[in-house]
N, C-alpha and C. Protein backbone atom coordinates (compact mmCIF):
# COMPACT_ATOMS: atom_id res chain seq x y z
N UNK A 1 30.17 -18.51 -32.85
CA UNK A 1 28.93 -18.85 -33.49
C UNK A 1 27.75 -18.75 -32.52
N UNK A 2 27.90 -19.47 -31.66
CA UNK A 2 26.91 -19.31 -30.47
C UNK A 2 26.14 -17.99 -29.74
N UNK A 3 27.40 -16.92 -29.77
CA UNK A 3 27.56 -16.05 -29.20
C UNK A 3 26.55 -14.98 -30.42
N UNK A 4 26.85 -15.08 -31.55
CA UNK A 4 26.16 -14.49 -32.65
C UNK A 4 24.69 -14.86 -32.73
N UNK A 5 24.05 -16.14 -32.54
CA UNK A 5 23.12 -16.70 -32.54
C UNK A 5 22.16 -15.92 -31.23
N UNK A 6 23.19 -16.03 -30.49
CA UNK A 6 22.36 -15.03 -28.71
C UNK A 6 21.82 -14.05 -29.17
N UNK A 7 22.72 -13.07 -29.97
CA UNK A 7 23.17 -11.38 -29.53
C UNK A 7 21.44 -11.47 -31.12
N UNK A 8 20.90 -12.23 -32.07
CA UNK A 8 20.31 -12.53 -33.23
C UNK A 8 18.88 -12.62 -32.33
N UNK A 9 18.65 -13.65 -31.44
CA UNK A 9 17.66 -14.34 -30.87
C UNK A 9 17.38 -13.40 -29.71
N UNK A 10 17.93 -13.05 -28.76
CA UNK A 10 17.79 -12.01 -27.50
C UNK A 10 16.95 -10.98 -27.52
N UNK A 11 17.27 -9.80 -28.70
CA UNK A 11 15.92 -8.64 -29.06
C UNK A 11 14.48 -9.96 -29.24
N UNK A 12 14.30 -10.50 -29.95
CA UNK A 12 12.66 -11.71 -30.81
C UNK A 12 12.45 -12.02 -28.97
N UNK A 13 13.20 -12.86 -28.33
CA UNK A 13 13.02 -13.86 -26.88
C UNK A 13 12.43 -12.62 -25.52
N UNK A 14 12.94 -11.37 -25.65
CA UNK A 14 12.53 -10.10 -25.04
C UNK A 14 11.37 -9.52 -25.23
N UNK A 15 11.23 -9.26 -26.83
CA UNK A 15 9.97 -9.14 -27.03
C UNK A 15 8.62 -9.93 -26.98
N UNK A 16 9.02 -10.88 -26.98
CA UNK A 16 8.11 -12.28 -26.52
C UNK A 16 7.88 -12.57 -25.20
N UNK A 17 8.54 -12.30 -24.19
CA UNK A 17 8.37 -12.38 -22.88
C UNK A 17 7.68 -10.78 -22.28
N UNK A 18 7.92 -9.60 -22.79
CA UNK A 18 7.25 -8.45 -22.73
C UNK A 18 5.65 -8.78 -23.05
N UNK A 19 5.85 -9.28 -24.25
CA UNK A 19 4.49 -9.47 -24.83
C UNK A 19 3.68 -10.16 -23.99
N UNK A 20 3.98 -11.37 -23.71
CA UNK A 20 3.38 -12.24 -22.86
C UNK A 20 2.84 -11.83 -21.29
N UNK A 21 3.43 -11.14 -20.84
CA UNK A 21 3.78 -10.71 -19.81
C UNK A 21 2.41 -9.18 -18.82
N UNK A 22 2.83 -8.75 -20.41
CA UNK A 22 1.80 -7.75 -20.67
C UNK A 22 0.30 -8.18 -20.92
N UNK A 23 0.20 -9.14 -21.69
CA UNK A 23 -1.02 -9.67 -21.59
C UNK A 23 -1.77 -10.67 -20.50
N UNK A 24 -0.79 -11.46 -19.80
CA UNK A 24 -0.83 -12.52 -18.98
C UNK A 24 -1.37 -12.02 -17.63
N UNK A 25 -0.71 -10.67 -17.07
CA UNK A 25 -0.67 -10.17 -16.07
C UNK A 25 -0.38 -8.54 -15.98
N UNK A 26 -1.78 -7.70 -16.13
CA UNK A 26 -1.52 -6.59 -16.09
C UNK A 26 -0.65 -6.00 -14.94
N UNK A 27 -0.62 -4.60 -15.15
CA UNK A 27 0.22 -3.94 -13.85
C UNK A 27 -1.06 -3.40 -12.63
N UNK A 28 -0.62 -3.55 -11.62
CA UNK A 28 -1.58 -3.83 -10.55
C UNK A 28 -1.26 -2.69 -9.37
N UNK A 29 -1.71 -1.62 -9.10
CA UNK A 29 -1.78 -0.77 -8.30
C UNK A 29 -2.68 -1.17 -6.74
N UNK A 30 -1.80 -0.64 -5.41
CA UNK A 30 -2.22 -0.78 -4.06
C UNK A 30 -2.63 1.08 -3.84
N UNK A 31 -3.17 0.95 -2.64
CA UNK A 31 -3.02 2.31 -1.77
C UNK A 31 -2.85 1.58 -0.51
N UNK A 32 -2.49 2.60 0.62
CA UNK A 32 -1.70 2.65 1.63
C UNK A 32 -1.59 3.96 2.22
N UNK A 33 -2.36 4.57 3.58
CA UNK A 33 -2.48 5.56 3.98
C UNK A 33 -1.80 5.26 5.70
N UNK A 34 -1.50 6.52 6.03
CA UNK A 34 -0.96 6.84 7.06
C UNK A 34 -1.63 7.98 7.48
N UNK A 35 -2.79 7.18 8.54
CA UNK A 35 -3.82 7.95 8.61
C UNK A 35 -3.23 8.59 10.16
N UNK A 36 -3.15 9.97 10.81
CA UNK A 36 -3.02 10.46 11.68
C UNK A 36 -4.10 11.21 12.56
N UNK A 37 -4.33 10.96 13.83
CA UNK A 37 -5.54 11.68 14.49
C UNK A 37 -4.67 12.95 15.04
N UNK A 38 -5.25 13.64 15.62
CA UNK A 38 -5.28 15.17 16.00
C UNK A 38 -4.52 14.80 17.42
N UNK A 39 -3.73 13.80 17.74
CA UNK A 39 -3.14 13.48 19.22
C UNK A 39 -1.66 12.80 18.18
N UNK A 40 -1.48 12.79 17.26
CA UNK A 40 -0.57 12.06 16.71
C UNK A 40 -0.50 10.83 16.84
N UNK A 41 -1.44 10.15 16.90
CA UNK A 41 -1.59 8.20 16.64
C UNK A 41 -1.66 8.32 15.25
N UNK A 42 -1.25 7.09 15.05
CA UNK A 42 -1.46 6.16 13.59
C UNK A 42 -2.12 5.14 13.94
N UNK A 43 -3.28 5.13 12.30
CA UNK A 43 -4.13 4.16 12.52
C UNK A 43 -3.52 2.61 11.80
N UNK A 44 -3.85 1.66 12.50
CA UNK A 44 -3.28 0.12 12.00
C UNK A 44 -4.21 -0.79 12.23
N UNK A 45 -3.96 -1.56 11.26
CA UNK A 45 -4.81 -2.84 10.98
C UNK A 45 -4.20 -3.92 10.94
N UNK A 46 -4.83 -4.83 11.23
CA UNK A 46 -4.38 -6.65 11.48
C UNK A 46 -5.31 -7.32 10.74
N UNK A 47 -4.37 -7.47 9.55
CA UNK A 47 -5.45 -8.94 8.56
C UNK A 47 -5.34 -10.18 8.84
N UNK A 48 -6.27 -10.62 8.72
CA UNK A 48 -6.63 -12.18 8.73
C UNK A 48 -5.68 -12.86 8.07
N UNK A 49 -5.11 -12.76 7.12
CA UNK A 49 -4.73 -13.59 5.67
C UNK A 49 -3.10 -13.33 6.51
N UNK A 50 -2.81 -12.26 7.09
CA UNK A 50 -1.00 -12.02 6.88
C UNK A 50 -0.92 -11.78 8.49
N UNK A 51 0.31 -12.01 8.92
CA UNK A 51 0.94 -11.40 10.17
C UNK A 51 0.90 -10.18 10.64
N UNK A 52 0.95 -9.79 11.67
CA UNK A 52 1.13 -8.20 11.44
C UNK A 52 0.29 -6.90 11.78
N UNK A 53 1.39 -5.79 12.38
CA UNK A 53 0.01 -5.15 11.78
C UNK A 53 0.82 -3.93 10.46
N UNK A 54 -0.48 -3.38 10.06
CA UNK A 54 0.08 -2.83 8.78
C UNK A 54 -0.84 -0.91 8.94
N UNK A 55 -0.50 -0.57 7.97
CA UNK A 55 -0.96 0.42 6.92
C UNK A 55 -2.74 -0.21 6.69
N UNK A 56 -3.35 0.76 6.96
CA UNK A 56 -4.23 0.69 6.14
C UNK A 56 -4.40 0.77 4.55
N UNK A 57 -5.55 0.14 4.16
CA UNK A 57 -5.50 -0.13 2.37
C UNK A 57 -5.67 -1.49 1.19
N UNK A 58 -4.99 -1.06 0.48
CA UNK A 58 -5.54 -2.77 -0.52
C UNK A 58 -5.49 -1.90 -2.00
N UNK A 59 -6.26 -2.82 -2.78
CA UNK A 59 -6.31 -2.37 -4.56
C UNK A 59 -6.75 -1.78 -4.84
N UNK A 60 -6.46 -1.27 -5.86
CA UNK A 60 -7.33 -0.28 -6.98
C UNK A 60 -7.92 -1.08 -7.88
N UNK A 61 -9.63 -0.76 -7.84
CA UNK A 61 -10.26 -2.17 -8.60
C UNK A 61 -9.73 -0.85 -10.09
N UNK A 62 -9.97 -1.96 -11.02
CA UNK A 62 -10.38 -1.74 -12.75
C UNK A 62 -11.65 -0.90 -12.45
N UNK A 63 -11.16 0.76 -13.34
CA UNK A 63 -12.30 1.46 -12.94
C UNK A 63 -11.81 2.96 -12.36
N UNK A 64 -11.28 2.31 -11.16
CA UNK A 64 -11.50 3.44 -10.12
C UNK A 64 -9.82 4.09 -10.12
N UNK A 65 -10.21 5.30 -9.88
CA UNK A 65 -8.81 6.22 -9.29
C UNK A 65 -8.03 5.51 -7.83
N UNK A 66 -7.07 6.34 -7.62
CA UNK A 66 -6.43 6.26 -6.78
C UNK A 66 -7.16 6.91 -5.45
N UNK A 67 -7.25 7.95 -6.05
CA UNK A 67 -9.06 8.52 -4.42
C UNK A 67 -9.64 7.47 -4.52
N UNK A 68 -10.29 6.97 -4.97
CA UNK A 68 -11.60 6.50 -5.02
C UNK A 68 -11.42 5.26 -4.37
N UNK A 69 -10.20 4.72 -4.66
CA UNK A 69 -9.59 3.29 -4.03
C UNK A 69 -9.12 3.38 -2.42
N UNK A 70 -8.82 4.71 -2.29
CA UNK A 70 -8.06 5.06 -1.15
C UNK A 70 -9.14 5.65 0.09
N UNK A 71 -10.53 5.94 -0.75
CA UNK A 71 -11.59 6.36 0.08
C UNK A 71 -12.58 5.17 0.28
N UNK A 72 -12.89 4.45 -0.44
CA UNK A 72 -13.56 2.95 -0.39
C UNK A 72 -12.66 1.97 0.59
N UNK A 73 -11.21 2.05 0.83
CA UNK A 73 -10.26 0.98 1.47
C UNK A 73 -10.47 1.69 2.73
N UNK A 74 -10.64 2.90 3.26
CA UNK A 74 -10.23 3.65 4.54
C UNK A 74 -11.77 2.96 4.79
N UNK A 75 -12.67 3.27 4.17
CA UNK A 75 -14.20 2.88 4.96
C UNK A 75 -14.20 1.67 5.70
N UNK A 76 -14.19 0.66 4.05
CA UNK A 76 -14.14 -0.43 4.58
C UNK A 76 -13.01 -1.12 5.84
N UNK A 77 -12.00 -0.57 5.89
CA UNK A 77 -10.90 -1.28 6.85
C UNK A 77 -10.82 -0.24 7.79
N UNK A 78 -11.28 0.81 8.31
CA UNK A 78 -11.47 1.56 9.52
C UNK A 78 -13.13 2.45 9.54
N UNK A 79 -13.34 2.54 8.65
CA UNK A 79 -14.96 3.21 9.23
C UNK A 79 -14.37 4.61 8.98
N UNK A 80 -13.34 4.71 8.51
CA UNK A 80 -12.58 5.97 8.10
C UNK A 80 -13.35 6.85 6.69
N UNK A 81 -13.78 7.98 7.23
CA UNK A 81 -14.44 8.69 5.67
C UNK A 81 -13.65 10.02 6.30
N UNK A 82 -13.13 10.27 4.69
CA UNK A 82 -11.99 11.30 4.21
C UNK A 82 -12.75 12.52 4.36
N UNK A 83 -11.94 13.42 4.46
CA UNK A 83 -12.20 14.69 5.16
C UNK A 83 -11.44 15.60 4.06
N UNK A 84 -11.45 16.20 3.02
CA UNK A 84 -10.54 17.04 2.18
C UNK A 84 -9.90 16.19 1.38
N UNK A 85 -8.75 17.12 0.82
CA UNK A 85 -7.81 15.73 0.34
C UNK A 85 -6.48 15.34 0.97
N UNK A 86 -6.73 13.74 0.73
CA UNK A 86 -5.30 13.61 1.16
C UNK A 86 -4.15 14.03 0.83
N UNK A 87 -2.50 13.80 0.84
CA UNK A 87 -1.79 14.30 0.68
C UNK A 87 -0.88 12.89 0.10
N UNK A 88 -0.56 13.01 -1.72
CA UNK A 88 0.19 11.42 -1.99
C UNK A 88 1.27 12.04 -1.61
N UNK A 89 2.04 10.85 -0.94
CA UNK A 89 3.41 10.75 -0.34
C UNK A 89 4.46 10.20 -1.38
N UNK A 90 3.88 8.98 -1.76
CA UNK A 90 4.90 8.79 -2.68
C UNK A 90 4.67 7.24 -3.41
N UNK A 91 5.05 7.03 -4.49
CA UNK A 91 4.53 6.08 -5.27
C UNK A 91 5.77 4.78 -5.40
N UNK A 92 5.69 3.84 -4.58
CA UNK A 92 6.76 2.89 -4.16
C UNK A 92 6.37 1.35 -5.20
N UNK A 93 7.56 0.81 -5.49
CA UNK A 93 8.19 -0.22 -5.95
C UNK A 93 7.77 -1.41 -5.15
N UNK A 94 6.70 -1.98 -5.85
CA UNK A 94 6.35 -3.63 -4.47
C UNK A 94 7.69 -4.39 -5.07
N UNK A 95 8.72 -4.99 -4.04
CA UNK A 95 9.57 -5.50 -4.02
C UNK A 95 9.42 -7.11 -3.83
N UNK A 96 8.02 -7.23 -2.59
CA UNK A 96 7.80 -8.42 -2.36
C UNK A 96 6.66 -8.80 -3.25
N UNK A 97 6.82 -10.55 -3.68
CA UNK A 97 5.64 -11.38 -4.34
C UNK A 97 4.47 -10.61 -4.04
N UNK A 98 3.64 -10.20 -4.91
CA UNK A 98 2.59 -9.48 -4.20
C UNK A 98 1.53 -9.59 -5.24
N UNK A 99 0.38 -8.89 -5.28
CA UNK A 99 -1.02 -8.76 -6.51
C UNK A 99 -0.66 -7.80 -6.96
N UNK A 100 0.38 -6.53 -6.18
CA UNK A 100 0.39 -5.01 -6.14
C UNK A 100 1.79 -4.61 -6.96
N UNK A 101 1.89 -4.80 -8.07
CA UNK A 101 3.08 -3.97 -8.43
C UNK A 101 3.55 -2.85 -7.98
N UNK A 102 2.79 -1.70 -7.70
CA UNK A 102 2.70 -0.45 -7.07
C UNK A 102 2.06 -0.30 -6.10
N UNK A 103 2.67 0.30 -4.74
CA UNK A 103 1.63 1.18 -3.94
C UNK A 103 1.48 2.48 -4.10
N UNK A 104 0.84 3.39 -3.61
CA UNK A 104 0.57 4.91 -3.52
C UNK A 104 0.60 5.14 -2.25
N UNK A 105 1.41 5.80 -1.75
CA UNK A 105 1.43 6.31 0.05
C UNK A 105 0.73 7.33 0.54
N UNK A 106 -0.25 7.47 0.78
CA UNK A 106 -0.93 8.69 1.25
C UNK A 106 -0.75 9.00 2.84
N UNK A 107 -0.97 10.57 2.97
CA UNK A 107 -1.20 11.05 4.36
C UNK A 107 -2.19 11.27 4.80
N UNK A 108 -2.96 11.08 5.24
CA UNK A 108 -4.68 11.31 5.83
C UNK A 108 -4.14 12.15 7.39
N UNK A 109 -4.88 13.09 7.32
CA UNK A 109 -5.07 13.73 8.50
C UNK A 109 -6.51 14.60 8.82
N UNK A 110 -7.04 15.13 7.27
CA UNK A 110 -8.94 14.65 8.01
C UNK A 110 -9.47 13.81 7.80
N UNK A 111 -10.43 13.65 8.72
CA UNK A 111 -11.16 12.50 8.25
C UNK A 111 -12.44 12.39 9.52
N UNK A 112 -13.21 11.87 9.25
CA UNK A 112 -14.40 11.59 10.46
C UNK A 112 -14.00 9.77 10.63
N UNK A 113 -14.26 9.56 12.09
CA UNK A 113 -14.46 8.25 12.06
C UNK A 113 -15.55 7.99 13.30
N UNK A 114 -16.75 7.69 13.08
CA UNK A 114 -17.99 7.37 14.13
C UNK A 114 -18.00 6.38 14.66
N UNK A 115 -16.71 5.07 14.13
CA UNK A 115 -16.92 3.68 15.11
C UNK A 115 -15.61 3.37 14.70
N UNK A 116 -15.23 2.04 15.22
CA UNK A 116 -14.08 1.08 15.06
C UNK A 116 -14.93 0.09 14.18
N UNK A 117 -15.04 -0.43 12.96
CA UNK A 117 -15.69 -1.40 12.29
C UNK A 117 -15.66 -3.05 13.61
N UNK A 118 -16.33 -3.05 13.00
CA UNK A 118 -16.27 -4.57 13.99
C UNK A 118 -15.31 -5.84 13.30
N UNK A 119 -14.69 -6.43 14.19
CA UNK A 119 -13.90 -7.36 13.16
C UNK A 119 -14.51 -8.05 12.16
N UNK A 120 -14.40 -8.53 10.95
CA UNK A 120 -14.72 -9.57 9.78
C UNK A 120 -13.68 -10.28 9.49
N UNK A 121 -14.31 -11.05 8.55
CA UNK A 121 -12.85 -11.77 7.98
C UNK A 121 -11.84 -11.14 7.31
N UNK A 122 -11.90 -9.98 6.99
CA UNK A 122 -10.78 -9.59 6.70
C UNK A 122 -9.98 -8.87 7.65
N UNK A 123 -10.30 -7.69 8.43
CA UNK A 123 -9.85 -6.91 9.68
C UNK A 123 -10.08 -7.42 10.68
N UNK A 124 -9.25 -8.29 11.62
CA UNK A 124 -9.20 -8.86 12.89
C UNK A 124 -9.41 -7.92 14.29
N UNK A 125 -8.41 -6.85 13.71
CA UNK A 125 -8.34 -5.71 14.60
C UNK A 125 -7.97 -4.59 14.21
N UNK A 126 -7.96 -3.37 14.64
CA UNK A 126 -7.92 -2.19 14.09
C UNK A 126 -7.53 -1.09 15.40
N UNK A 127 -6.83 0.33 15.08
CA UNK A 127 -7.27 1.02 16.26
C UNK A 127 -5.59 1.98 16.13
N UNK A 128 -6.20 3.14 16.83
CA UNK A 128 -4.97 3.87 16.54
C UNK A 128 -3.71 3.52 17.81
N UNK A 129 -2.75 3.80 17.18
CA UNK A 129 -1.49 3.94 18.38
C UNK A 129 -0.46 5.15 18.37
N UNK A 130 -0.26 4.77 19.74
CA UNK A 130 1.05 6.24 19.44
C UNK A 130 2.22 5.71 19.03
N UNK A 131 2.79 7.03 18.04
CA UNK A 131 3.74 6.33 17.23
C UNK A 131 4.71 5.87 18.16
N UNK A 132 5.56 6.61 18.83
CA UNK A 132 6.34 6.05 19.67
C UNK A 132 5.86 4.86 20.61
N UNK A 133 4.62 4.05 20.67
CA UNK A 133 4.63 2.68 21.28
C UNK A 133 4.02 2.27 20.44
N UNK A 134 4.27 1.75 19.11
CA UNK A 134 3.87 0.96 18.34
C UNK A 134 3.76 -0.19 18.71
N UNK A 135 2.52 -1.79 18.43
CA UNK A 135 2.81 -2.53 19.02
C UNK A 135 3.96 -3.63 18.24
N UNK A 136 4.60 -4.57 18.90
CA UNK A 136 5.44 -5.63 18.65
C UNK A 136 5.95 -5.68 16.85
N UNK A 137 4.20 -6.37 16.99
CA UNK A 137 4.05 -7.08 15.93
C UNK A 137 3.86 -6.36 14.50
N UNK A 138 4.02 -4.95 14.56
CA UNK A 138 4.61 -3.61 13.05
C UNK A 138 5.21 -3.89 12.69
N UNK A 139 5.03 -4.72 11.19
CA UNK A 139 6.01 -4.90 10.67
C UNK A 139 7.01 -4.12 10.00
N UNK A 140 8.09 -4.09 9.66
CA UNK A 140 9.24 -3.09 9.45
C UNK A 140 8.92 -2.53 8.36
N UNK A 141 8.37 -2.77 6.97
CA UNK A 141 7.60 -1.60 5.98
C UNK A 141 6.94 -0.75 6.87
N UNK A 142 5.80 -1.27 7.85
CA UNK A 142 5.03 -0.08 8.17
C UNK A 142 5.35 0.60 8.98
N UNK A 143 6.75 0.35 10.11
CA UNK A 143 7.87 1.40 10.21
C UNK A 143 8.14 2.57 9.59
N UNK A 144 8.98 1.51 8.62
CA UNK A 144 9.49 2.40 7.90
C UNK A 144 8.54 3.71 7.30
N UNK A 145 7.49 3.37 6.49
CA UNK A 145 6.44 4.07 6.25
C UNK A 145 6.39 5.23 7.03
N UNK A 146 6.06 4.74 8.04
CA UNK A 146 5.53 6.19 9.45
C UNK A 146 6.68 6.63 9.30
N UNK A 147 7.57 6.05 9.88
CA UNK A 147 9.00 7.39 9.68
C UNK A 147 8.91 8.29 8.86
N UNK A 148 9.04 7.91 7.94
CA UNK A 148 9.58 8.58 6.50
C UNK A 148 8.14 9.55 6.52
N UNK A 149 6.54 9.43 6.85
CA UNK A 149 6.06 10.31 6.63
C UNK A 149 6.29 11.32 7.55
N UNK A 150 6.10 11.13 8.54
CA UNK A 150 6.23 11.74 10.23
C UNK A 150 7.56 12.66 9.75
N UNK A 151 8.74 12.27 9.97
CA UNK A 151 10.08 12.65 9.72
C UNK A 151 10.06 13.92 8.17
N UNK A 152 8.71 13.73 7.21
CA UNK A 152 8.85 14.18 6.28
C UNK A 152 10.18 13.95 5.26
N UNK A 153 10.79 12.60 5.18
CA UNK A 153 11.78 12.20 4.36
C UNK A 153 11.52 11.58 2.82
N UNK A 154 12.43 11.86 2.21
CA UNK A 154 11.73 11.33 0.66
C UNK A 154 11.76 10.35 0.46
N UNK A 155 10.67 9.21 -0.26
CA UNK A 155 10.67 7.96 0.03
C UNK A 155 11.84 7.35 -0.02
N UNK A 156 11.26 6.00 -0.03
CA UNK A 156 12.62 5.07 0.03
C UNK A 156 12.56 4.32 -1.53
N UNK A 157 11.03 5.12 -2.16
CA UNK A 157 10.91 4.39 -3.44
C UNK A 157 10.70 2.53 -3.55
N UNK A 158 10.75 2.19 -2.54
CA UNK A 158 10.81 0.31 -2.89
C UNK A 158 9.86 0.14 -1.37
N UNK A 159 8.64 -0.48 -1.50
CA UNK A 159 7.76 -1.15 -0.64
C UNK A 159 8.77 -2.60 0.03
N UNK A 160 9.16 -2.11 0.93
CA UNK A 160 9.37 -3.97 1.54
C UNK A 160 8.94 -3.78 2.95
């Protein structure tokens, strides 16, 4: 009896949690570039809010493309203005609690940059490195990341 009552109630309790779900909390897109200079450094950033250093990037406001998010995030968090187009790498699975259901992985390799932004509250520090002496504190996504672009391997599909 019980078991009949589940298999009755399960499709209505699914669609109700879809529903909700969908309205409560849209789906939420990141970018994330792996920006390379003409010596083979990668550029990295250190936020205020998290450990680390990371990938350059952040959201896609309501509105804007995936360029448009990915050329507004490089300014603001390196002083970085795009040079051609980038190259998407690959469209990954946020695994961890996040705002970002999705990231977008891009490759940047033109680009002009006329300064190092000065720190704010959001970018503590900034600045390119060589890949092979990355410092300490990279966390293992943004490892992984560089590998997989550098190496030219197909994603790993899941952001962690």
């Amino acid at each position: 009896m019980m078991q009949g009552l589940r298999r009755r109630l399960e499709p209505a309790l699914r669609w109700l949690f879809h529903l909700y779900w969908r309205f409560a909390r849209g789906m939420t897109l990141g970018v994330r570039a792996v920006v390379l200079d003409g010596e083979n450094r990668v550029f990295l950033v250190k936020h205020s809010y998290v450990s680390g250093w990371h990938l350059p990037g952040g959201g896609v406001e309501t509105g804007e493309t995936l360029r448009q998010a990915l050329t507004r995030e490089m300014m603001e968090e390196g002083q970085i203005e795009l040079v051609g187009e980038p190259t998407l790498f690959g469209v990954y699975l946020n695994s961890h609690v996040s705002r970002r259901d999705h990231v977008a992985l891009y490759l940047v390799r033109q680009f002009r940059q006329e300064r190092l932004p000065e720190p704010n509250r959001e970018i503590v520090e900034c600045g390119f490195f060589e890949i092979q002496a990355l410092p300490a504190e990279t966390t293992k996504g943004t490892r992984l990341r560089i590998s997989e672009v550098i190496e030219n391997r197909l994603p790993s599909h899941t952001w962690r």
